[in-house]
Structures are given as C-alpha cells and as structure tokens.
PDB file of N, CA and C in Angstrom:
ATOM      1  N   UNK A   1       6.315   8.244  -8.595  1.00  0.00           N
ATOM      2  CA  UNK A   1       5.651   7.012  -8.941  1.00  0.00           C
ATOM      3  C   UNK A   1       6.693   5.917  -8.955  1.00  0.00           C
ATOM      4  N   UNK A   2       6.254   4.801  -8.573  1.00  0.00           N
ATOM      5  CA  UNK A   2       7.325   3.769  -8.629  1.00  0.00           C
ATOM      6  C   UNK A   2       6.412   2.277  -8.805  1.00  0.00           C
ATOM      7  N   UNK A   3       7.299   1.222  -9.202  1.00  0.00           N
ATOM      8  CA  UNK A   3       6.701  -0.039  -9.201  1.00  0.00           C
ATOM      9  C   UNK A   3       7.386  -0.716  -8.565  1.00  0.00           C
ATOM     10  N   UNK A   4       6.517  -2.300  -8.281  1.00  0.00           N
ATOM     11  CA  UNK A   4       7.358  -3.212  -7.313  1.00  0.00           C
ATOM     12  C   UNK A   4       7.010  -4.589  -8.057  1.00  0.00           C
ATOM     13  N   UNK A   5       7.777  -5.307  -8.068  1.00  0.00           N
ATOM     14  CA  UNK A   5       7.809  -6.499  -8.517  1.00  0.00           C
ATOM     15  C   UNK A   5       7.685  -7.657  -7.926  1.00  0.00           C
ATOM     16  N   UNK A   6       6.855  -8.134  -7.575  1.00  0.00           N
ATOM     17  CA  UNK A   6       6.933  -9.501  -6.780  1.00  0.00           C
ATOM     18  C   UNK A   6       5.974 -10.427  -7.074  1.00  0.00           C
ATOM     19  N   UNK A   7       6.285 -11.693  -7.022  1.00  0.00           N
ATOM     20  CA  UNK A   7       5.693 -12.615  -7.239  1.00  0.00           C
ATOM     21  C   UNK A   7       5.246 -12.341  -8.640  1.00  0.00           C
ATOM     22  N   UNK A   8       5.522 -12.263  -9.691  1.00  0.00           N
ATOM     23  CA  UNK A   8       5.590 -12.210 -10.657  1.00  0.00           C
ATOM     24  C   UNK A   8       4.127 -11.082 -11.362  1.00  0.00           C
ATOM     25  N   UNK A   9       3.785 -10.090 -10.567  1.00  0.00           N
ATOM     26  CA  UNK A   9       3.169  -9.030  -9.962  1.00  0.00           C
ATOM     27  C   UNK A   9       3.758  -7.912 -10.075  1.00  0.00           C
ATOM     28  N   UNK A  10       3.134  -6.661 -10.495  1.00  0.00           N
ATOM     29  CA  UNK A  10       3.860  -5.204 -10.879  1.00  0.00           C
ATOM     30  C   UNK A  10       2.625  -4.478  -9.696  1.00  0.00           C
ATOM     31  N   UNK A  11       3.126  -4.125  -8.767  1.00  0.00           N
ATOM     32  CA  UNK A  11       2.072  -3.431  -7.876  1.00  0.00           C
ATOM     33  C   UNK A  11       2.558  -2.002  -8.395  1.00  0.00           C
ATOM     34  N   UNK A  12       1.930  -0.509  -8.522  1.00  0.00           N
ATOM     35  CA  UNK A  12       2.032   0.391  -8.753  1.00  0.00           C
ATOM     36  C   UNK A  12       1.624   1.578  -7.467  1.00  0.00           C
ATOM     37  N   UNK A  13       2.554   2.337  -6.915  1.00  0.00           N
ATOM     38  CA  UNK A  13       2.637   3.527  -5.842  1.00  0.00           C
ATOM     39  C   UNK A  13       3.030   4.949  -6.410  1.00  0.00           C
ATOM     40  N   UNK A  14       2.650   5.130  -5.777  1.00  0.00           N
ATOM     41  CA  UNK A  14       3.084   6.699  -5.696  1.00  0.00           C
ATOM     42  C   UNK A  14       3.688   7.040  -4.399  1.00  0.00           C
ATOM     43  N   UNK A  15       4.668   8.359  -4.412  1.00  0.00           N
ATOM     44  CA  UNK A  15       5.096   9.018  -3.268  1.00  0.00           C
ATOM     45  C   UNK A  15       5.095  10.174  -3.478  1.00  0.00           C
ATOM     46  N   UNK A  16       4.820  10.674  -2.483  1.00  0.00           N
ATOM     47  CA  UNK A  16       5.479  12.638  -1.961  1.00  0.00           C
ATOM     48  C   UNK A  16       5.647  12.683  -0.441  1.00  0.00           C
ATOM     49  N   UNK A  17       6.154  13.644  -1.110  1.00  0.00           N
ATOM     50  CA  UNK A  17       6.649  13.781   1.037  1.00  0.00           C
ATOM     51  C   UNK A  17       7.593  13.070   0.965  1.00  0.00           C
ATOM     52  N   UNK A  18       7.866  13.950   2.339  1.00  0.00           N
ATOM     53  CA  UNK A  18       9.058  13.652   3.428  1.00  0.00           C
ATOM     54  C   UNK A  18       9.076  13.264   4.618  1.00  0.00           C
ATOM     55  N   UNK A  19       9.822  12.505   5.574  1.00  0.00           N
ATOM     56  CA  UNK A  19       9.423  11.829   6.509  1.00  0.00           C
ATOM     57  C   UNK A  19       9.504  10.837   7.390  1.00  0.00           C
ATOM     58  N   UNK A  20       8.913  10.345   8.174  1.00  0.00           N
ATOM     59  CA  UNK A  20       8.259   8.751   8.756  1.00  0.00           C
ATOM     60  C   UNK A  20       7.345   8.471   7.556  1.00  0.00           C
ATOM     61  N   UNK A  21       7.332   7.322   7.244  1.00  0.00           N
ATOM     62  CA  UNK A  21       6.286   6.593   6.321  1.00  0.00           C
ATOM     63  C   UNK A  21       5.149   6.706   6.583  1.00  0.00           C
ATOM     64  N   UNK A  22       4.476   7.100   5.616  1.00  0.00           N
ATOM     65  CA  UNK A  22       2.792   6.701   5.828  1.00  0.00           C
ATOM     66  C   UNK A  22       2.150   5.967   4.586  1.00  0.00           C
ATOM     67  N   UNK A  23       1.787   4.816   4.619  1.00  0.00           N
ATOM     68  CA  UNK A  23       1.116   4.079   3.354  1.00  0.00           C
ATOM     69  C   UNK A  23      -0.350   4.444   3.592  1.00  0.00           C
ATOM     70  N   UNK A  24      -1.105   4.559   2.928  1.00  0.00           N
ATOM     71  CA  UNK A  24      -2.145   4.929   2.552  1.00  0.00           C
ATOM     72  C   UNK A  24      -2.653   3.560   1.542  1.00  0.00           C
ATOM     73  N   UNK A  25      -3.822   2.572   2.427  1.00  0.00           N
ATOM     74  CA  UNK A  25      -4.050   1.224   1.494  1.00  0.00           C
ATOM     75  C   UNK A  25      -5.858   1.819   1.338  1.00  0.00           C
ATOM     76  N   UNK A  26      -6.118   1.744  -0.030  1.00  0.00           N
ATOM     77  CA  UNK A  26      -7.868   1.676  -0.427  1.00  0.00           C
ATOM     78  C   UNK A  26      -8.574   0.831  -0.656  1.00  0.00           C
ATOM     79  N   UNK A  27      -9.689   0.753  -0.531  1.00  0.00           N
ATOM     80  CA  UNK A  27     -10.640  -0.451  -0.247  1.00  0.00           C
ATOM     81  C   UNK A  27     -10.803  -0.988  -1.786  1.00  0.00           C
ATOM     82  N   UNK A  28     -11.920  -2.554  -1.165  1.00  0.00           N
ATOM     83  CA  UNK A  28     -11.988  -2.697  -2.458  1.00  0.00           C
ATOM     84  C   UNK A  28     -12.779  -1.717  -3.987  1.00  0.00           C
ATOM     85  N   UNK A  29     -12.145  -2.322  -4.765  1.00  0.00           N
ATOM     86  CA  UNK A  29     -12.679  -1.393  -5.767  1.00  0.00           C
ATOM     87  C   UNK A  29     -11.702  -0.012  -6.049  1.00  0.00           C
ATOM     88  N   UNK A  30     -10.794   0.025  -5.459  1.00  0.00           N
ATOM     89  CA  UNK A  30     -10.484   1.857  -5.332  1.00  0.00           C
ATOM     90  C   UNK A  30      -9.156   1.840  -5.954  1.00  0.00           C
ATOM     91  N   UNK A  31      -8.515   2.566  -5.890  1.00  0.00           N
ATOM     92  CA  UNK A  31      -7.039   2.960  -6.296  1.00  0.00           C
ATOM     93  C   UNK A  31      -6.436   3.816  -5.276  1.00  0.00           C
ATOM     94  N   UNK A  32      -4.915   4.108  -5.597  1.00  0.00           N
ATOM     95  CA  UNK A  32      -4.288   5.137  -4.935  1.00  0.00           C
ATOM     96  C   UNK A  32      -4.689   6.581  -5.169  1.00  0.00           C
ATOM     97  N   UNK A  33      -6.602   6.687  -6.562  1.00  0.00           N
ATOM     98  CA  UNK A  33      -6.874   8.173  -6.525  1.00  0.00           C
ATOM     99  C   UNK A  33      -7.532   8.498  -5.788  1.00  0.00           C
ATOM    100  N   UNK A  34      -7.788   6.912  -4.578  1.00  0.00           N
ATOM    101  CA  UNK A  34      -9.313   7.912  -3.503  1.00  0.00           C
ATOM    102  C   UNK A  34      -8.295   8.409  -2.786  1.00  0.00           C
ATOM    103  N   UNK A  35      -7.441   8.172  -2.402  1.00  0.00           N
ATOM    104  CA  UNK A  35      -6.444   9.210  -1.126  1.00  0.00           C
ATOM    105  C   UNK A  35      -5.810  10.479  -1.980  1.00  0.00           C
ATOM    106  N   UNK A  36      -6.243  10.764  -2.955  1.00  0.00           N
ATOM    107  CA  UNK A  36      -5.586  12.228  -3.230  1.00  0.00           C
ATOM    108  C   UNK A  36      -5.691  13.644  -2.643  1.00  0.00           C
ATOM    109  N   UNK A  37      -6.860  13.425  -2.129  1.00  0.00           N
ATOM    110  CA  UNK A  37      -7.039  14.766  -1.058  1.00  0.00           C
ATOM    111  C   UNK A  37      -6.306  14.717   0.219  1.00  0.00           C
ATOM    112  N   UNK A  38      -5.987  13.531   0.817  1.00  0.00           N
ATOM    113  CA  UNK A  38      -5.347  13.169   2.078  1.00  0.00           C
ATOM    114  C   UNK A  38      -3.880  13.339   1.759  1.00  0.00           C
ATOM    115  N   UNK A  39      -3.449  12.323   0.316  1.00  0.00           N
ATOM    116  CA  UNK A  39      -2.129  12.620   0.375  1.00  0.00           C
ATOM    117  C   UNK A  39      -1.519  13.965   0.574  1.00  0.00           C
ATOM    118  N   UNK A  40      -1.981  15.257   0.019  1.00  0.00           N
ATOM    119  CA  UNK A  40      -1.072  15.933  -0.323  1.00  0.00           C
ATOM    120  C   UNK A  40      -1.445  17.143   1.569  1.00  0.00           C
ATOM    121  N   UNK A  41      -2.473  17.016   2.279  1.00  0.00           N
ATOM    122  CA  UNK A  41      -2.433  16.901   3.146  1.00  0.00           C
ATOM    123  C   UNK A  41      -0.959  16.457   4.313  1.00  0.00           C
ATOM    124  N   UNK A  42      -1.263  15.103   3.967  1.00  0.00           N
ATOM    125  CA  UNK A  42      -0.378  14.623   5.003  1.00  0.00           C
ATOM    126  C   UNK A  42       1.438  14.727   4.568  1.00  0.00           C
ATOM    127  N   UNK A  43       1.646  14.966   3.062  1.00  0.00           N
ATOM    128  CA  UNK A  43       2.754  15.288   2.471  1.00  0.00           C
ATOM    129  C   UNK A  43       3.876  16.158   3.068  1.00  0.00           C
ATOM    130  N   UNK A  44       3.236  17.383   3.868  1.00  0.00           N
ATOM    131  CA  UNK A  44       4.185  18.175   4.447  1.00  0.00           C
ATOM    132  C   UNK A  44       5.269  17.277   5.882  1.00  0.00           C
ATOM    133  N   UNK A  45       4.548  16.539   6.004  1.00  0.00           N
ATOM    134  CA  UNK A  45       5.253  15.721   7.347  1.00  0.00           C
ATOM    135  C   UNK A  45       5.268  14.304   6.983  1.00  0.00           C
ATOM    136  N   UNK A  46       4.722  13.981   6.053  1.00  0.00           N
ATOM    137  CA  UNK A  46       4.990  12.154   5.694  1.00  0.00           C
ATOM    138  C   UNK A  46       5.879  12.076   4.544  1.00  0.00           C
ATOM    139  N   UNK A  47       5.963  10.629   4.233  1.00  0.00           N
ATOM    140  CA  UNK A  47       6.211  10.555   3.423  1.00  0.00           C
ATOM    141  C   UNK A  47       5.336   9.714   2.841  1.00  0.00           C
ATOM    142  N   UNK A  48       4.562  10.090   2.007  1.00  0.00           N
ATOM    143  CA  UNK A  48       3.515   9.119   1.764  1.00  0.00           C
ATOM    144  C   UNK A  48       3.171   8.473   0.596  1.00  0.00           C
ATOM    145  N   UNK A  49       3.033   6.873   1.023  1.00  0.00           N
ATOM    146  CA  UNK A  49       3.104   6.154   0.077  1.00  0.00           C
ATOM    147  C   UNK A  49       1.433   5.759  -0.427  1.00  0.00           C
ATOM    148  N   UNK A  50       1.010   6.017  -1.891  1.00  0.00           N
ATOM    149  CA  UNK A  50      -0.337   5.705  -1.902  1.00  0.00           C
ATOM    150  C   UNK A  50       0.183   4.950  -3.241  1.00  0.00           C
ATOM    151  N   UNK A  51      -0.725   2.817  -3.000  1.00  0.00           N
ATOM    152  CA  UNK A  51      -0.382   1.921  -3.104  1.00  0.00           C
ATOM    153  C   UNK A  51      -1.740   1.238  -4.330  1.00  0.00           C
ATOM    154  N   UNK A  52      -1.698   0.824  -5.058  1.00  0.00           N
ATOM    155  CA  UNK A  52      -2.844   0.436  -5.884  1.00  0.00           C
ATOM    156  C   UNK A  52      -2.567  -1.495  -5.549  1.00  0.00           C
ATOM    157  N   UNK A  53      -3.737  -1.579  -4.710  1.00  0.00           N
ATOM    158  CA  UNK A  53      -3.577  -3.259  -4.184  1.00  0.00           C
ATOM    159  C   UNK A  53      -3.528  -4.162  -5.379  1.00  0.00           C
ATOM    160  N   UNK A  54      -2.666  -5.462  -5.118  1.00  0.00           N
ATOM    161  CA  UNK A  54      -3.105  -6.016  -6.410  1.00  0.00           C
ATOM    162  C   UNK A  54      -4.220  -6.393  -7.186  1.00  0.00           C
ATOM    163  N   UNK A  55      -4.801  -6.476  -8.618  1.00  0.00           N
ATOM    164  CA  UNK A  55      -5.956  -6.283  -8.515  1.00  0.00           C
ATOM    165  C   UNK A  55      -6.584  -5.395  -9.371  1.00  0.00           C
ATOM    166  N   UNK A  56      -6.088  -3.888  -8.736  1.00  0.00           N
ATOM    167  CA  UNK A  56      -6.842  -2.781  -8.420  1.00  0.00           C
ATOM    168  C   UNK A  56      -5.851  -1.657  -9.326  1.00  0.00           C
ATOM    169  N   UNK A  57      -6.515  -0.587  -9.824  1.00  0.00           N
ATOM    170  CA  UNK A  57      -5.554   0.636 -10.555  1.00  0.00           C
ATOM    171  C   UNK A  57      -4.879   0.502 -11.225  1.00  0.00           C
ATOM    172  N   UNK A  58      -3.765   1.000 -11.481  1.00  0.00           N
ATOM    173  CA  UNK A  58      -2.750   0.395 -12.625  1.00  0.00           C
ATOM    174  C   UNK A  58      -1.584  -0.684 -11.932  1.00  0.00           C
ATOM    175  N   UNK A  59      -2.574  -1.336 -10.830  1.00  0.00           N
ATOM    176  CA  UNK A  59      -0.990  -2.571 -10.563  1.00  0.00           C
ATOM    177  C   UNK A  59      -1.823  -3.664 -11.334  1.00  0.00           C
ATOM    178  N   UNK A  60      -1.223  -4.628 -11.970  1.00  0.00           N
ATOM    179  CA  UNK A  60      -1.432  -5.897 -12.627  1.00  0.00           C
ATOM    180  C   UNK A  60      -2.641  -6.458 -12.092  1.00  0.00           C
ATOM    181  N   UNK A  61      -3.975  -7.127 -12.754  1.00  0.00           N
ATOM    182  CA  UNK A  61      -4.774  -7.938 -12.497  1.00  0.00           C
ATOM    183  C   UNK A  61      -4.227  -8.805 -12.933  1.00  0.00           C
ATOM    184  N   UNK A  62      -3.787  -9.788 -11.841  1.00  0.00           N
ATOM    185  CA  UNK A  62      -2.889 -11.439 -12.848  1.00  0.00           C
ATOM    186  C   UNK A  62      -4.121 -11.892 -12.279  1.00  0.00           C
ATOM    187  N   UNK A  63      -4.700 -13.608 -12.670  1.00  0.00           N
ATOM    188  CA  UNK A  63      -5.536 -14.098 -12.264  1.00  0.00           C
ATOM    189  C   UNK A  63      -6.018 -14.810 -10.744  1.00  0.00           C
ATOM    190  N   UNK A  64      -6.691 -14.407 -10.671  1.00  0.00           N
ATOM    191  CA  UNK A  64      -7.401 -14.488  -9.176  1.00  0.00           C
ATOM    192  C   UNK A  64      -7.763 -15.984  -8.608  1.00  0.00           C
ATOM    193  N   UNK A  65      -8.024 -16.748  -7.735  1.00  0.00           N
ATOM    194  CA  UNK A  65      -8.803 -15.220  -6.691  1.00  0.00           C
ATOM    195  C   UNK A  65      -7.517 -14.702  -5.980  1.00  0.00           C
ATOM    196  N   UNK A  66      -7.688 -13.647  -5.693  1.00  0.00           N
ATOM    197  CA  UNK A  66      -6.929 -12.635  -4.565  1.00  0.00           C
ATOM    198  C   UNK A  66      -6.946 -13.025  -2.925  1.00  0.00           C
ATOM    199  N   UNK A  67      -6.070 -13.265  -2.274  1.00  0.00           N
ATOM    200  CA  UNK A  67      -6.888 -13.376  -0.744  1.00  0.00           C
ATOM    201  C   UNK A  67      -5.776 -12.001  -0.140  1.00  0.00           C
ATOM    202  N   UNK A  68      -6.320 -11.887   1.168  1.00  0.00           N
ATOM    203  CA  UNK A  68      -5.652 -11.059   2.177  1.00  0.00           C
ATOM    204  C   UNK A  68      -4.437 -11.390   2.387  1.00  0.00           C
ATOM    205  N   UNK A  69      -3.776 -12.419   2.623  1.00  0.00           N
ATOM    206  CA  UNK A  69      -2.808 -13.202   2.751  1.00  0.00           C
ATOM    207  C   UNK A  69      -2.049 -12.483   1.914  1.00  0.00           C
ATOM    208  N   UNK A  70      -2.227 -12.561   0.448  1.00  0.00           N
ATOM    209  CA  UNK A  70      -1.411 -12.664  -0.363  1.00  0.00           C
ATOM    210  C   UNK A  70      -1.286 -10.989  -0.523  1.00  0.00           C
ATOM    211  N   UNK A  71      -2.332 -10.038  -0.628  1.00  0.00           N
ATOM    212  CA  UNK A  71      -2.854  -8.758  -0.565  1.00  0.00           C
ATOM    213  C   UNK A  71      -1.188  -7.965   0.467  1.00  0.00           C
ATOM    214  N   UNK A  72      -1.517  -8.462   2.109  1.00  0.00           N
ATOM    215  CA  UNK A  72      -0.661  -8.348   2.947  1.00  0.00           C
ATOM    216  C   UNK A  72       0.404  -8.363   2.631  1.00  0.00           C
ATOM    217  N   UNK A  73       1.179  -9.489   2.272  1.00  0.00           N
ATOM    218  CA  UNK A  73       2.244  -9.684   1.958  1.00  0.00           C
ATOM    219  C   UNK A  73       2.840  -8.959   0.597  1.00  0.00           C
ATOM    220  N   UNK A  74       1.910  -8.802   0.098  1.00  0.00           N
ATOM    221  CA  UNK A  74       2.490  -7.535  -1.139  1.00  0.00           C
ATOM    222  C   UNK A  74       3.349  -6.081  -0.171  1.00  0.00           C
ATOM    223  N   UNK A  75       2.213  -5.621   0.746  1.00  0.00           N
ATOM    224  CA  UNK A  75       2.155  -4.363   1.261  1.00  0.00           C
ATOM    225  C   UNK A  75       3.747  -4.490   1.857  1.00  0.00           C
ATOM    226  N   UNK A  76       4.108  -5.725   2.931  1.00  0.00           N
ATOM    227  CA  UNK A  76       4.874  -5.948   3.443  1.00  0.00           C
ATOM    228  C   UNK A  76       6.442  -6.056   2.876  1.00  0.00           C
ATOM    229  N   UNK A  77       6.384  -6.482   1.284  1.00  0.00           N
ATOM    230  CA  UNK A  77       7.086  -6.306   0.635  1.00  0.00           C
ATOM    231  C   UNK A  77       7.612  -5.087   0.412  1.00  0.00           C
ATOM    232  N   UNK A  78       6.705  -4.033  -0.158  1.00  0.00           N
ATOM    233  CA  UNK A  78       6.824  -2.779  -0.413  1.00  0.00           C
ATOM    234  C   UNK A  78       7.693  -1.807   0.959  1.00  0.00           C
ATOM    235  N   UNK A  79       6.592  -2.649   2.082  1.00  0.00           N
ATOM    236  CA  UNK A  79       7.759  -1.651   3.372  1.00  0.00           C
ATOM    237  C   UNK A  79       9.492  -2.283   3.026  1.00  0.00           C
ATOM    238  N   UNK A  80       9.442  -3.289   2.682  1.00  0.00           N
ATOM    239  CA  UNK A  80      10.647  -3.855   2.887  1.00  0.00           C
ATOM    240  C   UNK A  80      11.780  -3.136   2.073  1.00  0.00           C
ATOM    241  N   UNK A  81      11.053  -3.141   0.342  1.00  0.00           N
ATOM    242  CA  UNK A  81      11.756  -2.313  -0.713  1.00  0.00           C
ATOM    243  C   UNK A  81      11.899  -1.063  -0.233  1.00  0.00           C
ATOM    244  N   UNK A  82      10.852   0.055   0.422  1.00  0.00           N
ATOM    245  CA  UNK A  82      11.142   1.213   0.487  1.00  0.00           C
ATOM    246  C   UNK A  82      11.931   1.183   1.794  1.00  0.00           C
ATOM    247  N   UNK A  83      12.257  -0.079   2.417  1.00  0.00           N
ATOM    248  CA  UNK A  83      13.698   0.426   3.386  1.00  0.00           C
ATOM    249  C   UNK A  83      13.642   1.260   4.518  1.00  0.00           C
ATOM    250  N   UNK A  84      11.729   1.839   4.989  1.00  0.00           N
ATOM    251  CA  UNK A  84      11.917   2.864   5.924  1.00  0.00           C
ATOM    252  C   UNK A  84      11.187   2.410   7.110  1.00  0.00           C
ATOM    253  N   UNK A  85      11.579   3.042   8.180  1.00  0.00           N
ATOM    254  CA  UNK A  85      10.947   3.025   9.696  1.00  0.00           C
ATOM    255  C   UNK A  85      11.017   4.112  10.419  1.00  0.00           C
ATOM    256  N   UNK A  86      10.021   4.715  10.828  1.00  0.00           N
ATOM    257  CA  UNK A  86       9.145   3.751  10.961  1.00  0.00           C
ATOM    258  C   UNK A  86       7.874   3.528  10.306  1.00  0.00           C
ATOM    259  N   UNK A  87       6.976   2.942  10.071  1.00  0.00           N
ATOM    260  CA  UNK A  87       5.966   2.635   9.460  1.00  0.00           C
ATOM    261  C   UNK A  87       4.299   3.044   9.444  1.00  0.00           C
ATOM    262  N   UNK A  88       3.766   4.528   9.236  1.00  0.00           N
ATOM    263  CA  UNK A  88       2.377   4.206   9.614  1.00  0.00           C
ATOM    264  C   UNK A  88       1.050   3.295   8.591  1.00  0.00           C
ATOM    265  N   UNK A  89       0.538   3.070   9.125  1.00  0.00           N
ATOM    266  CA  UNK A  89      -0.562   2.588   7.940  1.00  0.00           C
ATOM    267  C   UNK A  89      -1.914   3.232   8.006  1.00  0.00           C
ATOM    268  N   UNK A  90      -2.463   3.790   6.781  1.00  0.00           N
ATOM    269  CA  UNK A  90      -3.806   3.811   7.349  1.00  0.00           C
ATOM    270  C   UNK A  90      -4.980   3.374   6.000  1.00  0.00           C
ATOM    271  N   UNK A  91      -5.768   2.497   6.332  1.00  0.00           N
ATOM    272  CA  UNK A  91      -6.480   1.865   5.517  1.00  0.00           C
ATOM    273  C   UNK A  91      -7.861   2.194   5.455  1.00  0.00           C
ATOM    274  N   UNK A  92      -8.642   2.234   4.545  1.00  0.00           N
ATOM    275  CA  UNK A  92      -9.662   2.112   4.368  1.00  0.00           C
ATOM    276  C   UNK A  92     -10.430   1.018   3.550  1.00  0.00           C
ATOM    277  N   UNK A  93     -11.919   0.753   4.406  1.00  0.00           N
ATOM    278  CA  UNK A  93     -12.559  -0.636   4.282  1.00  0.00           C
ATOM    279  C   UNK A  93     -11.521  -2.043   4.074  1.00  0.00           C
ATOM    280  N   UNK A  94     -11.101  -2.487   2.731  1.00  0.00           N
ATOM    281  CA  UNK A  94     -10.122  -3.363   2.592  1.00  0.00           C
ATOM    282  C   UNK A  94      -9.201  -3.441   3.568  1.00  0.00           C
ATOM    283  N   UNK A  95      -8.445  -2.071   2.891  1.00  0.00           N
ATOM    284  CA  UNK A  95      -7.073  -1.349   3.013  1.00  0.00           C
ATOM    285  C   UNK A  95      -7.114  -1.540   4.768  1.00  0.00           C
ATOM    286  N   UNK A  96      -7.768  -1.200   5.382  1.00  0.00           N
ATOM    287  CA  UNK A  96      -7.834  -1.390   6.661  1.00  0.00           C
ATOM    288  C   UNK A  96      -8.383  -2.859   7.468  1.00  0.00           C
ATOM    289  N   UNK A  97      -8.866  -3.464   6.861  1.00  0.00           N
ATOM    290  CA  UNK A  97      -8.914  -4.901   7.409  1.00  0.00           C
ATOM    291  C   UNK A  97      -7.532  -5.258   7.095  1.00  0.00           C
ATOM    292  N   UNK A  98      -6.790  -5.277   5.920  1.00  0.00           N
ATOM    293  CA  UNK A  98      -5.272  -5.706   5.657  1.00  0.00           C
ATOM    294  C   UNK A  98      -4.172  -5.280   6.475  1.00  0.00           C
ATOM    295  N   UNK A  99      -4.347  -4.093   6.380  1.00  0.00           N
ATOM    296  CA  UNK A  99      -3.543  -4.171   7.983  1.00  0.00           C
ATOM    297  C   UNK A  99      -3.802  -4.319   9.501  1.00  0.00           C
ATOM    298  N   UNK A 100      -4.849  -4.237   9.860  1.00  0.00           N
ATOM    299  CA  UNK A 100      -4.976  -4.334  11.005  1.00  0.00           C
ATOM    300  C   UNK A 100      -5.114  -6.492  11.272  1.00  0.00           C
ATOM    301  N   UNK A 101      -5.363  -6.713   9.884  1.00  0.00           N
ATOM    302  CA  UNK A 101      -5.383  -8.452  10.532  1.00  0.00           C
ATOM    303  C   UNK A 101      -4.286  -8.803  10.001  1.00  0.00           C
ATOM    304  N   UNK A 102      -3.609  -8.550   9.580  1.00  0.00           N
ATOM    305  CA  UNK A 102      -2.026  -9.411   9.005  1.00  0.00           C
ATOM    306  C   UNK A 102      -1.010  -8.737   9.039  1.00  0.00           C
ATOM    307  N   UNK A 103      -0.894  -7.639   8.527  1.00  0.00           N
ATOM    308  CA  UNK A 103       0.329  -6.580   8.928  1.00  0.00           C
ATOM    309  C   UNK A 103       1.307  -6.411  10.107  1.00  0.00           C
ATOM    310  N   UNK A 104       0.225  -5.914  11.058  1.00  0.00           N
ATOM    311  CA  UNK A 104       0.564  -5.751  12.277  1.00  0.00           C
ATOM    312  C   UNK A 104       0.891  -6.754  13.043  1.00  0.00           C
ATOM    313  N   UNK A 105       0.533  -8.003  12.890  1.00  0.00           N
ATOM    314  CA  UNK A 105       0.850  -9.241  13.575  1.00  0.00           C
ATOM    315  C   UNK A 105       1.758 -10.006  12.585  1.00  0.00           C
ATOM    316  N   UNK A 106       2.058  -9.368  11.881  1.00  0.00           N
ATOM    317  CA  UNK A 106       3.353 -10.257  11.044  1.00  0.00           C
ATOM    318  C   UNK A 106       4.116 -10.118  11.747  1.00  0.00           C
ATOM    319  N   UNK A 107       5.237 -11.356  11.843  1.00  0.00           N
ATOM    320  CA  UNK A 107       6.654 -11.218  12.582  1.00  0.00           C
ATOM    321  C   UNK A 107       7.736 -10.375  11.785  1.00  0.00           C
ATOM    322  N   UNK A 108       8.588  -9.941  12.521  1.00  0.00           N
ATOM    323  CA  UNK A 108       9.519  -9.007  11.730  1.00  0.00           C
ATOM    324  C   UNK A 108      10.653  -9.675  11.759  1.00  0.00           C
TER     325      UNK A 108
END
C-alpha cells in the first residue's frame, strides 16, 4: 500500500507483483476493491498498481467538482513517482475514458 501526495491530495494505491507496470483505474463510484480478483491474477507477471481516483476509496474527497483533467493528471503523477516503464493501463468505465482521452495523448 502506498500514498501519493499531490496537489494538496493523498491519492491511496496498492501494489503486488512484479514486473512491467500495470495500473488498474475503476470507474466511477468504485475503488481499488473492484479489481481484486484481477489483481492477484495479473500479479504473477505485473506489477500491479490498483489506484483509488481522487474522490473515491480511501484517497481524500477534497472539494469538488472533480474533472478528468485533473483525475488524469493525478494518474500521471503516480507513473511519474513509481519511476517505471513501461506502462500498461487498464480502465474501467471512468478509469477507462481517463486514460484513453488524456493519458495516452499526454506529452512526455
């Protein structure tokens, strides 16, 4: 388990595994406990990061509104802190609009 600090924001993850990265982002409403059947799955070959969006689970509800923008750039942070490449993502509902519209087209 680990935390991240930004923007004056405590986002809350988990890891297991070993690996290439795999973040694991959940939709709205969810936490890092809907991927618990997947994580430990994909654990033998990832390293996998399951992420509670801001908002959401035990990372900080600071006051809203929330946009994608800001959502994104959390995630992006987190690749940055955990230092690894290469990067998979896989999202659901939210979790997957967030990366596939801002993530991936962020400049590096």
């Amino acid at each position: 388990m680990g935390w991240l600090t930004f923007q004056g924001s405590h986002l809350y993850y988990l890891s297991q595994g070993e690996g290439p990265l795999l973040i694991l982002l959940h939709g709205l409403g969810g936490s890092h406990l809907d991927w618990q059947l997947q994580q430990q799955a994909f654990c033998d070959d990832y390293r996998v990061i399951c992420v509670d969006l801001r908002g959401h689970g035990r990372s900080d509800k600071t006051s809203g509104p929330y946009s994608i923008e800001q959502m994104s750039q959390d995630i992006l942070t987190l690749i940055e802190h955990l230092a690894c490449e290469p990067v998979h993502l896989l999202g659901l509902s939210l979790g997957g609009w967030l990366h596939c519209r801002q993530l991936l087209s962020a400049p590096s």
